[in-house]
Protein backbone atom coordinates (compact mmCIF):
# COMPACT_ATOMS: atom_id res chain seq x y z
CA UNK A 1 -13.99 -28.10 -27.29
CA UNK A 2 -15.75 -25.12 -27.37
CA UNK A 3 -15.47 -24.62 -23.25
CA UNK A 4 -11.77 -24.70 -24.02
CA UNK A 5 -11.67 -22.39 -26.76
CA UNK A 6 -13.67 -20.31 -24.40
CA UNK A 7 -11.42 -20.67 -21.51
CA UNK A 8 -7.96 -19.98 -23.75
CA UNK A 9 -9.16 -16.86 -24.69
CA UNK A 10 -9.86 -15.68 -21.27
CA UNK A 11 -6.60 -16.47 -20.15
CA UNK A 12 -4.78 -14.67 -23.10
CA UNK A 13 -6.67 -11.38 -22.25
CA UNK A 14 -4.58 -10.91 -19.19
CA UNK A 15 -1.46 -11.70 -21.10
CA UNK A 16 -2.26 -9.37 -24.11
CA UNK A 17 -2.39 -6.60 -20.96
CA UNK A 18 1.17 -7.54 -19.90
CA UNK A 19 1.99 -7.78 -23.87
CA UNK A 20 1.09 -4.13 -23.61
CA UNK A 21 2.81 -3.30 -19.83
CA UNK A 22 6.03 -4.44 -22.62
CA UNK A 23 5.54 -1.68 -24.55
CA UNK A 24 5.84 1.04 -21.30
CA UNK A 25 9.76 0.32 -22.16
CA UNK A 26 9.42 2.39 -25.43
CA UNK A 27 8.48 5.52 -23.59
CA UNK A 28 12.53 5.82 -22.49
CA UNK A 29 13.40 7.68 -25.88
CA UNK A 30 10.87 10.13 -25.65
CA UNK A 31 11.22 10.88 -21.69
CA UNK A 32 14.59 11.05 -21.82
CA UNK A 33 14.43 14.05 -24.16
CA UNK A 34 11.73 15.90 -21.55
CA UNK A 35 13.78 15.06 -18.66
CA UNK A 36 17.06 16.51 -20.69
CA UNK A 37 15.15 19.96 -20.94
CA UNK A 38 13.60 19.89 -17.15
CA UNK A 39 17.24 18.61 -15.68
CA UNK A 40 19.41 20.75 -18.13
CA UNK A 41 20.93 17.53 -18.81
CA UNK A 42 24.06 17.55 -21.60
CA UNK A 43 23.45 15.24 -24.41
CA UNK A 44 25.92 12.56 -23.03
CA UNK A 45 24.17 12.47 -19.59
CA UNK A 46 20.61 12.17 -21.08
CA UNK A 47 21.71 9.34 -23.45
CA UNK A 48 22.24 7.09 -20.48
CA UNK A 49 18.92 6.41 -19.98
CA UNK A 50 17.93 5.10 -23.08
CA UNK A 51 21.18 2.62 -23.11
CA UNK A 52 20.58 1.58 -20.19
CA UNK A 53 17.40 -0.82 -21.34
CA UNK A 54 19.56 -2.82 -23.72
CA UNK A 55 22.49 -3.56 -21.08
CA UNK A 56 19.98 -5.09 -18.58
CA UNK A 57 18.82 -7.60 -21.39
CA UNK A 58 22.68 -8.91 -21.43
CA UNK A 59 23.26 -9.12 -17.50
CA UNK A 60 19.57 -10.51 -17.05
CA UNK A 61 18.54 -12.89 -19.95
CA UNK A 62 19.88 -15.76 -19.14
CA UNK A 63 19.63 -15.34 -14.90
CA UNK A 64 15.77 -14.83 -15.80
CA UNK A 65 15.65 -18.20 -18.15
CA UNK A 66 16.91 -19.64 -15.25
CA UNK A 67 14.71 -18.37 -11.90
CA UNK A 68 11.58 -19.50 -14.50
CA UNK A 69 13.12 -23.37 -14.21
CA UNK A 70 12.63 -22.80 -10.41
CA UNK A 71 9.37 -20.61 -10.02
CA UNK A 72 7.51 -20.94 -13.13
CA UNK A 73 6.87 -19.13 -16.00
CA UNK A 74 3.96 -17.03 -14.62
CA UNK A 75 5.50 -15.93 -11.29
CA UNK A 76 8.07 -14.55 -13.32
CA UNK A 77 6.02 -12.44 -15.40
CA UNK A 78 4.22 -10.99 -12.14
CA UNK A 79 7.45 -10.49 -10.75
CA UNK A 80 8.52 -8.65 -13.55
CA UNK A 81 4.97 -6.48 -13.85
CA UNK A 82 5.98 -5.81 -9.74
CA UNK A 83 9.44 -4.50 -10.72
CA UNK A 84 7.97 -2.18 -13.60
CA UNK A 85 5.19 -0.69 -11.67
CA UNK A 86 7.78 0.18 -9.05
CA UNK A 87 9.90 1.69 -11.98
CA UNK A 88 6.73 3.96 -13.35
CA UNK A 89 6.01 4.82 -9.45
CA UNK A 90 9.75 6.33 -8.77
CA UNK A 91 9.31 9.68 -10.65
CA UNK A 92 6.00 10.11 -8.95
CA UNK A 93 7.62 10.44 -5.44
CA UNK A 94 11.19 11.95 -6.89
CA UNK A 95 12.42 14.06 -9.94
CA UNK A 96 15.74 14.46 -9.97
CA UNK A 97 18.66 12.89 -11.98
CA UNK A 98 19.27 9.69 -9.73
CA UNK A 99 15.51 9.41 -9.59
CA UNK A 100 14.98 9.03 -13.32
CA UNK A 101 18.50 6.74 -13.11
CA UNK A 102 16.54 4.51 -10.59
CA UNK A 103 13.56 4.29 -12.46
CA UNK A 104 14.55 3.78 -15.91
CA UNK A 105 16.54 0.72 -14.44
CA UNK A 106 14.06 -0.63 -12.84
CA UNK A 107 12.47 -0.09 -15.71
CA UNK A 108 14.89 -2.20 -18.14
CA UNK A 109 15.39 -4.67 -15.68
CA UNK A 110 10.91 -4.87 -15.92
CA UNK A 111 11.34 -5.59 -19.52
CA UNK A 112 13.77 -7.85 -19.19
CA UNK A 113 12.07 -9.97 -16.42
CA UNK A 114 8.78 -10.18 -18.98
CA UNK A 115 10.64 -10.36 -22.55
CA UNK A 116 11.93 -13.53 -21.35
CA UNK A 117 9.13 -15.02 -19.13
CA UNK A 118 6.31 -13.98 -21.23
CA UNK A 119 6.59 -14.82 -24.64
CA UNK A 120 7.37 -18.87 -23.47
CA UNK A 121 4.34 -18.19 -21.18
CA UNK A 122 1.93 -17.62 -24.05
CA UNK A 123 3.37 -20.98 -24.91
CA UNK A 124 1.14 -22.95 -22.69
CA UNK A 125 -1.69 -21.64 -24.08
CA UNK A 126 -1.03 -21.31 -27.58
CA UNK A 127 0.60 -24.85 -29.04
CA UNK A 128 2.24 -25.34 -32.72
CA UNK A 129 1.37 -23.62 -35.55
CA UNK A 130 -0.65 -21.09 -34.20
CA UNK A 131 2.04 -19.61 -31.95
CA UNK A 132 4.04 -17.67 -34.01
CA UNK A 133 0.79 -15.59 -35.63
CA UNK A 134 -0.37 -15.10 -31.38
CA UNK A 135 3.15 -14.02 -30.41
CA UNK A 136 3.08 -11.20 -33.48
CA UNK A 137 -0.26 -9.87 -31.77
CA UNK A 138 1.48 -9.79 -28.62
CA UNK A 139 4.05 -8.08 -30.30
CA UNK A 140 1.14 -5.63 -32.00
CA UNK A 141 -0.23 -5.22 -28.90
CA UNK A 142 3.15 -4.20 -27.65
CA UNK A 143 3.42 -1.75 -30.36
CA UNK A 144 -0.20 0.12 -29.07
CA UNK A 145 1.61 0.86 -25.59
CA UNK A 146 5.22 2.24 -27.83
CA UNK A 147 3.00 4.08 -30.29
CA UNK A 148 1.07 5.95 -28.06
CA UNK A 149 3.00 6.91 -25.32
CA UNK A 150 5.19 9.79 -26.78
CA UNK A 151 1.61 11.18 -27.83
CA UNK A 152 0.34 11.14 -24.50
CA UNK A 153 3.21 12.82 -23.34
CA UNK A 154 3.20 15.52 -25.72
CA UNK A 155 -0.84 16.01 -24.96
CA UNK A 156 -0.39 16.14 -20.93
CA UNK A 157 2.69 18.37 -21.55
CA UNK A 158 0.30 20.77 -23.43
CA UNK A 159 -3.04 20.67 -21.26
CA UNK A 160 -1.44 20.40 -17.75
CA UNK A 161 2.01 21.35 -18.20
CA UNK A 162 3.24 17.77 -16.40
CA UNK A 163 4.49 15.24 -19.15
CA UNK A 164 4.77 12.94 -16.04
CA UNK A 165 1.41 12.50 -15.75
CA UNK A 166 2.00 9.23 -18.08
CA UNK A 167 3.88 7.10 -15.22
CA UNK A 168 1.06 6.99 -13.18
CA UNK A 169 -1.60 6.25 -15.54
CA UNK A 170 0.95 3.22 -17.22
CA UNK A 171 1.22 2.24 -13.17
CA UNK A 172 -2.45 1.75 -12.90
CA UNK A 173 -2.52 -0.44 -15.79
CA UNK A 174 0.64 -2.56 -14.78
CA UNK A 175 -1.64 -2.83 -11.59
CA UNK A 176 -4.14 -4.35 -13.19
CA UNK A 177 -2.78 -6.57 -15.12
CA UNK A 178 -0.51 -7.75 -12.34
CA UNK A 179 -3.74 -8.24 -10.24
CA UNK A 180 -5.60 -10.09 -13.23
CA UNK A 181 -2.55 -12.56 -14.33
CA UNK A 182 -2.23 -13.33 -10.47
CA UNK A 183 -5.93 -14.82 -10.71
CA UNK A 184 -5.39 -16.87 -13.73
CA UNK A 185 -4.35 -20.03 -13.53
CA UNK A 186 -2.29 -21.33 -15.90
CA UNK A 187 -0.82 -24.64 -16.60
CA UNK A 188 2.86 -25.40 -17.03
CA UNK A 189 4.92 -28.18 -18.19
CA UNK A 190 6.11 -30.06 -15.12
CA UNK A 191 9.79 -29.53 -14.27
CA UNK A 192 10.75 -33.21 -14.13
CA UNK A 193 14.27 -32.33 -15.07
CA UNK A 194 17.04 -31.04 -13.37
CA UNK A 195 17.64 -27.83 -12.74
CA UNK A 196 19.30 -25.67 -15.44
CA UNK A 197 22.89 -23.98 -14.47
CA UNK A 198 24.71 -21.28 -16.69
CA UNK A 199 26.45 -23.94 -18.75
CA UNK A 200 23.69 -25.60 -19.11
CA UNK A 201 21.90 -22.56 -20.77
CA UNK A 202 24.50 -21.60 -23.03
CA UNK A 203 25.85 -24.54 -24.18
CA UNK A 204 22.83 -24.55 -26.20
CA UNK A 205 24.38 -21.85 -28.01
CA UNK A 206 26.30 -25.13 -29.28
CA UNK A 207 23.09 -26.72 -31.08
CA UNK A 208 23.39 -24.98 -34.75
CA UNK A 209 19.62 -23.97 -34.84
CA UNK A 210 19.65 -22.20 -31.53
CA UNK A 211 22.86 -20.55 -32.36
CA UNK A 212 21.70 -19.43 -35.83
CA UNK A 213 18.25 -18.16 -34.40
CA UNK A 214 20.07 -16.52 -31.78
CA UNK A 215 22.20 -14.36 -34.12
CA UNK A 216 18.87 -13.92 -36.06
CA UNK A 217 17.78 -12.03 -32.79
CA UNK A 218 20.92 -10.07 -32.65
CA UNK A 219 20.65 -8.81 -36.30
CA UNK A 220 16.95 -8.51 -35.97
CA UNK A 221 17.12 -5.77 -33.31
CA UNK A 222 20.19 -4.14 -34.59
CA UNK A 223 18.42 -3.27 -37.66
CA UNK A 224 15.71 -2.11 -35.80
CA UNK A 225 17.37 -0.38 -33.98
CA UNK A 226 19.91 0.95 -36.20
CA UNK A 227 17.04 2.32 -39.17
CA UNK A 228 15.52 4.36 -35.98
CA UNK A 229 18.58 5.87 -35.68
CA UNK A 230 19.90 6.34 -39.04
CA UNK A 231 16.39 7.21 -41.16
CA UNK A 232 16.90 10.70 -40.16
CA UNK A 233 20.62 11.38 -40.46
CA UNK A 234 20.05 10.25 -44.12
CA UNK A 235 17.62 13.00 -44.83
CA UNK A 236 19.33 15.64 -42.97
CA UNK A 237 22.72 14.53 -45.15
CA UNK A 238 21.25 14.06 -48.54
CA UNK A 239 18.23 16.51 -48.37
CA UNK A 240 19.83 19.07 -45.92
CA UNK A 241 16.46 18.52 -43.74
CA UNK A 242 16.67 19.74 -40.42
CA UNK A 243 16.57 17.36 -37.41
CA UNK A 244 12.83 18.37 -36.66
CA UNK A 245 11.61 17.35 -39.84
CA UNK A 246 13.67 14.47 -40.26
CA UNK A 247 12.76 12.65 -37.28
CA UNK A 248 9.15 11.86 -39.32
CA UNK A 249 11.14 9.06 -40.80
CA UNK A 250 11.57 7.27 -37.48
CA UNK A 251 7.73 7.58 -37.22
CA UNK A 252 7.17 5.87 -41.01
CA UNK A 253 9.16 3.14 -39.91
CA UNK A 254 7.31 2.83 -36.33
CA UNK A 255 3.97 3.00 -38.15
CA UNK A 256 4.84 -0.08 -41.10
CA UNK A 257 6.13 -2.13 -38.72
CA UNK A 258 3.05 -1.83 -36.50
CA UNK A 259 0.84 -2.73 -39.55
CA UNK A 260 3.13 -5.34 -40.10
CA UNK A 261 2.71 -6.73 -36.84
CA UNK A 262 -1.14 -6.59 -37.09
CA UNK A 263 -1.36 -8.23 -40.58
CA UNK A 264 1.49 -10.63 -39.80
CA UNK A 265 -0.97 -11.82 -37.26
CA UNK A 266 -3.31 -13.26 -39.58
CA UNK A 267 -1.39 -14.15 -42.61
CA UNK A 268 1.17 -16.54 -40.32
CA UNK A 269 -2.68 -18.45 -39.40
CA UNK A 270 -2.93 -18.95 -43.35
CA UNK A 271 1.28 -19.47 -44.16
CA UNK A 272 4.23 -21.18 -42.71
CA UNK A 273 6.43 -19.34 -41.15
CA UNK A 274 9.52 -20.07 -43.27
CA UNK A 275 7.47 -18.67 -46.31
CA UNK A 276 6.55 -15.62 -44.96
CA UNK A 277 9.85 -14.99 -43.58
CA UNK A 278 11.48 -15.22 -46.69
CA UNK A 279 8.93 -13.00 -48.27
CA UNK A 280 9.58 -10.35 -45.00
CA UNK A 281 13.29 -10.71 -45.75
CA UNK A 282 12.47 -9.93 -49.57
CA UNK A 283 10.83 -6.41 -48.50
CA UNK A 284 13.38 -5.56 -46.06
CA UNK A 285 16.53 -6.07 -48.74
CA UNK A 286 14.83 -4.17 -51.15
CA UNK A 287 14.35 -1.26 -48.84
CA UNK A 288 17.86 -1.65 -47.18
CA UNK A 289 18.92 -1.80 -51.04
CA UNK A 290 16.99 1.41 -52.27
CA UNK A 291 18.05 3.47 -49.18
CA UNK A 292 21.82 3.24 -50.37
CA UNK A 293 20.88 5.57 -53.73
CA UNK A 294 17.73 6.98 -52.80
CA UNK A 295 17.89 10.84 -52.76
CA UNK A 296 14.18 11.73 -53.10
CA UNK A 297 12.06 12.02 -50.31
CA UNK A 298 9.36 9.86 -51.31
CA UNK A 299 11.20 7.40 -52.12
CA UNK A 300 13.53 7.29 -49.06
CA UNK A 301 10.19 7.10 -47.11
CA UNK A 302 9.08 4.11 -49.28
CA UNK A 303 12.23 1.98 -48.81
CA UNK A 304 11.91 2.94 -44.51
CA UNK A 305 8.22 1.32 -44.95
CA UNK A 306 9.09 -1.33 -46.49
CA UNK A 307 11.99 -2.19 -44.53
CA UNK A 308 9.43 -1.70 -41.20
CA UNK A 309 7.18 -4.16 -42.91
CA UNK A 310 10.03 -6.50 -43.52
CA UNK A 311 10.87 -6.20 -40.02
CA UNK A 312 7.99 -6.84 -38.19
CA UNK A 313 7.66 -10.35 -37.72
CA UNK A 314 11.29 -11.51 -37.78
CA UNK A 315 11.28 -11.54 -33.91
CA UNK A 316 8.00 -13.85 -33.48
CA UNK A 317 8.88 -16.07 -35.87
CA UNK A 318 12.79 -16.79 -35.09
CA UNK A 319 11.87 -17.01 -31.50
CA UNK A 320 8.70 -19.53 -31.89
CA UNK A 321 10.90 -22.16 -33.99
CA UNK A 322 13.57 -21.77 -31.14
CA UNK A 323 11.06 -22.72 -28.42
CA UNK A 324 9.43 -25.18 -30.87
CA UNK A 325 12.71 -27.06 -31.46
CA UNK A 326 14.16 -27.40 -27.82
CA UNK A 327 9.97 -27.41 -26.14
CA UNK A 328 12.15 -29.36 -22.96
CA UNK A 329 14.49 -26.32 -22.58
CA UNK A 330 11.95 -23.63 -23.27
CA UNK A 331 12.91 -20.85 -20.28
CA UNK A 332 16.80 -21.72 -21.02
CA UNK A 333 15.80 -20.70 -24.54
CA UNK A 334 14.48 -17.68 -23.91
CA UNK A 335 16.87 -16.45 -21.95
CA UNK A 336 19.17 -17.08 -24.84
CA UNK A 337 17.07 -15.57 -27.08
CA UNK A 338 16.36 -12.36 -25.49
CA UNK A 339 19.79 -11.61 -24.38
CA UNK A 340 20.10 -11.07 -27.66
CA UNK A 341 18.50 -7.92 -27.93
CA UNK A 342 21.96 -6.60 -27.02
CA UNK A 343 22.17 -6.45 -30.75
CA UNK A 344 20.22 -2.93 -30.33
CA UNK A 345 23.55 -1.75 -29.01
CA UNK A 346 26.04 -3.84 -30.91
CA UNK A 347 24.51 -3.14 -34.46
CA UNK A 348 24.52 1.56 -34.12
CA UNK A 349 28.22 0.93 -32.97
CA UNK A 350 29.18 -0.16 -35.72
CA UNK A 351 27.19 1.64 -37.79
CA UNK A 352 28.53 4.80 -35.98
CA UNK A 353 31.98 3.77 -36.55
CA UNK A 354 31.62 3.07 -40.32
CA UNK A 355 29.96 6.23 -40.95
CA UNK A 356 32.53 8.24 -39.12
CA UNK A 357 35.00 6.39 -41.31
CA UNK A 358 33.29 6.66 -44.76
CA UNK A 359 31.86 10.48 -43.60
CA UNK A 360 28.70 9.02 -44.95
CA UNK A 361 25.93 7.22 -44.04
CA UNK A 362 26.76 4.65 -46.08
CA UNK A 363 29.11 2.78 -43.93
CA UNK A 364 25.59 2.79 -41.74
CA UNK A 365 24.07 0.87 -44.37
CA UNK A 366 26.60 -1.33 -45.26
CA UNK A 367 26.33 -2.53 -42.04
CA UNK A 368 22.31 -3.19 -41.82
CA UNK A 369 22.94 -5.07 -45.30
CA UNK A 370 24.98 -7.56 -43.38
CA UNK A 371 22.34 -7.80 -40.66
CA UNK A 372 19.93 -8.39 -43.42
CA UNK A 373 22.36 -10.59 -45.85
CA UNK A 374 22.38 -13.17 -42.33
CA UNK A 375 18.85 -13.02 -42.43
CA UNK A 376 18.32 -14.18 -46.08
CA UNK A 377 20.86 -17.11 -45.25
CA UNK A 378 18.67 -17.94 -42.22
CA UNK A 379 15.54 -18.34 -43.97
CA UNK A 380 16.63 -21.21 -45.85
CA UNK A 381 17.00 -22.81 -42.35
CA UNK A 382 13.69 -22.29 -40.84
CA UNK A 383 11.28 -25.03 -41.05
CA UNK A 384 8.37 -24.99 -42.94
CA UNK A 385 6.52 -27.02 -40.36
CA UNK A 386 6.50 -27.37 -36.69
CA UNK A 387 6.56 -31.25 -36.80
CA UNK A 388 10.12 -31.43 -39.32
């Protein structure tokens, strides 16, 4: 027993280093601003590059769920650390507009490859219960790689003057965690079945569960997404704070949810999952809630926290009880699943249009309240164990 334990953990290593390869995605904000300024980009033309990560994860999802049914979960992954260590390597031997266009790409199709292919990967190692609390340390392991990468951009841009300097150095370590996953052997479920088609994949979408955990997703990232983006246009309207300082509250959020990720990791060993999401759900409704007459700065900062913390274990826990209920249909699942971080786009449309029509952020929030209002109804549909 103990040999095994043993062996797990040395196989999870290597994932935990692709876990963090999933994280090089987050550096697309942040580099898109440098390249704006180096390029003399207009707004519109630097804005592309962020976008572009979330379209790839609704043309790719599903065709990704469906090459694992043929090659296996952990060829995928490698595949998908090949295609983002090419991405990282493209600005080193070009810098020009359709450079950073190519790479950036690349770059979100990467992501999309291992968001699907690694989560149901960690799957084979990690059975019932404890899944959940390992795929929220992926997911703070994740967080390392999106936390510190606008840092280490800022430092290189400072001491040598080349912000770039972070491609290669994320390149060497998608190199060597492509190199240490390739020698790992893992073991899969045998495909005795058929192999999965389109219709096949999303008539799943037909199974209430998968469907209700799949709009989970959707409304998950959309208020992720959409609290990143409007934290600092409601300081900058109700405080008259000026873009520089206001963009701190994207950073409080960033940092709660990254403690939530790291404490969620142990306190889903100790709680079921349905508990704790209906406590995360709690947190995020009463910061979603305080945010709509909060004109102090402390307390705006307060509700963003808690609204990270409520946040940051939605995603492990929706998409372990999806691959937990279907455990025959797992790469179809996650294909479903993570085309439905599309909701990162979907949910600051609306929120854009709401605000333009109320002149307030406050057609912003009424639309995150839904997000979370769907939430609070799912929660009564989790299951409080893996075996029900």
């Amino acid at each position: 027993m103990e040999t095994q334990g043993k062996n797990s953990f040395s196989k999870l290593i290597p994932l935990m280093l692709a876990f963090f390869a999933m994280g090089f995605v987050d550096l697309v904000g942040t580099a898109s601003n440098y390249v704006q300024k180096d390029l003399n980009l207009s707004d519109s033309a630097a804005n592309v590059f962020p976008g572009m990560v979330f379209f790839w994860f609704l043309i790719f999802s599903v065709p990704t769920g469906l090459l694992m049914s043929r090659i296996g979960r952990r060829k995928t992954v490698l595949l998908s650390l090949v295609v983002t260590v090419a991405s990282l390597m493209v600005p080193v031997l070009a810098y020009n507009y359709a450079a950073m266009l190519i790479s950036f790409a690349l770059l979100g199709i990467g992501n999309t490859l291992m968001q699907v292919s690694l989560n149901p990967l960690l799957s084979n190692i990690v059975k019932g219960d404890k899944l959940a609390s390992s795929l929220t340390t992926g997911q703070f392991v994740k967080a390392i790689a999106s936390f510190i990468a606008p840092i280490l951009m800022a430092r290189f841009a400072l001491a040598f003057d080349n912000w770039r300097i972070l491609f290669p150095l994320f390149a060497i370590i998608g190199i060597a965690a492509t190199i240490w996953l390739g020698m790992t052997h893992i073991d899969e479920e045998t495909q005795n079945k058929k192999t999965a088609t389109f219709k096949d994949c999303f008539s799943l979408l037909g199974k209430g569960f998968i469907f209700c955990c799949f709009v989970g997703i959707v409304c998950h990232v959309g208020i992720d997404v959409g609290v990143n983006t409007t934290a600092p246009k409601i300081l900058m309207e109700r405080l008259q704070m000026p873009i520089e300082d206001a963009g701190y509250a994207t950073v409080i959020y960033f940092v709660f949810r990254t403690i939530g990720c790291f404490t969620g990791a142990f306190v889903l060993t100790r709680f079921s999952a349905k508990s704790f999401f209906a406590i995360s759900i709690v947190l995020m409704a009463i910061g979603i809630g305080g945010l709509f007459f909060a004109h102090n700065i402390s307390f705006i900062y307060a509700c963003i926290a808690l609204v990270g913390l409520g946040n940051s274990n939605v995603f492990p826990i929706i998409f372990s009880q999806a691959l937990l209920h279907l455990p025959d249909k797992k790469d179809e699942v996650s294909g479903l699943m993570i085309m439905g971080l599309f909701g990162g786009t979907i949910f600051p449309l609306l929120m854009g249009f709401l605000a333009d029509t109320l002149a307030s952020q406050m057609g912003a929030l009424v639309v995150l309240s839904v997000g979370v209002a769907y939430l609070i109804f799912m929660s009564s549909k989790l299951k409080k164990n893996i075996s029900e």
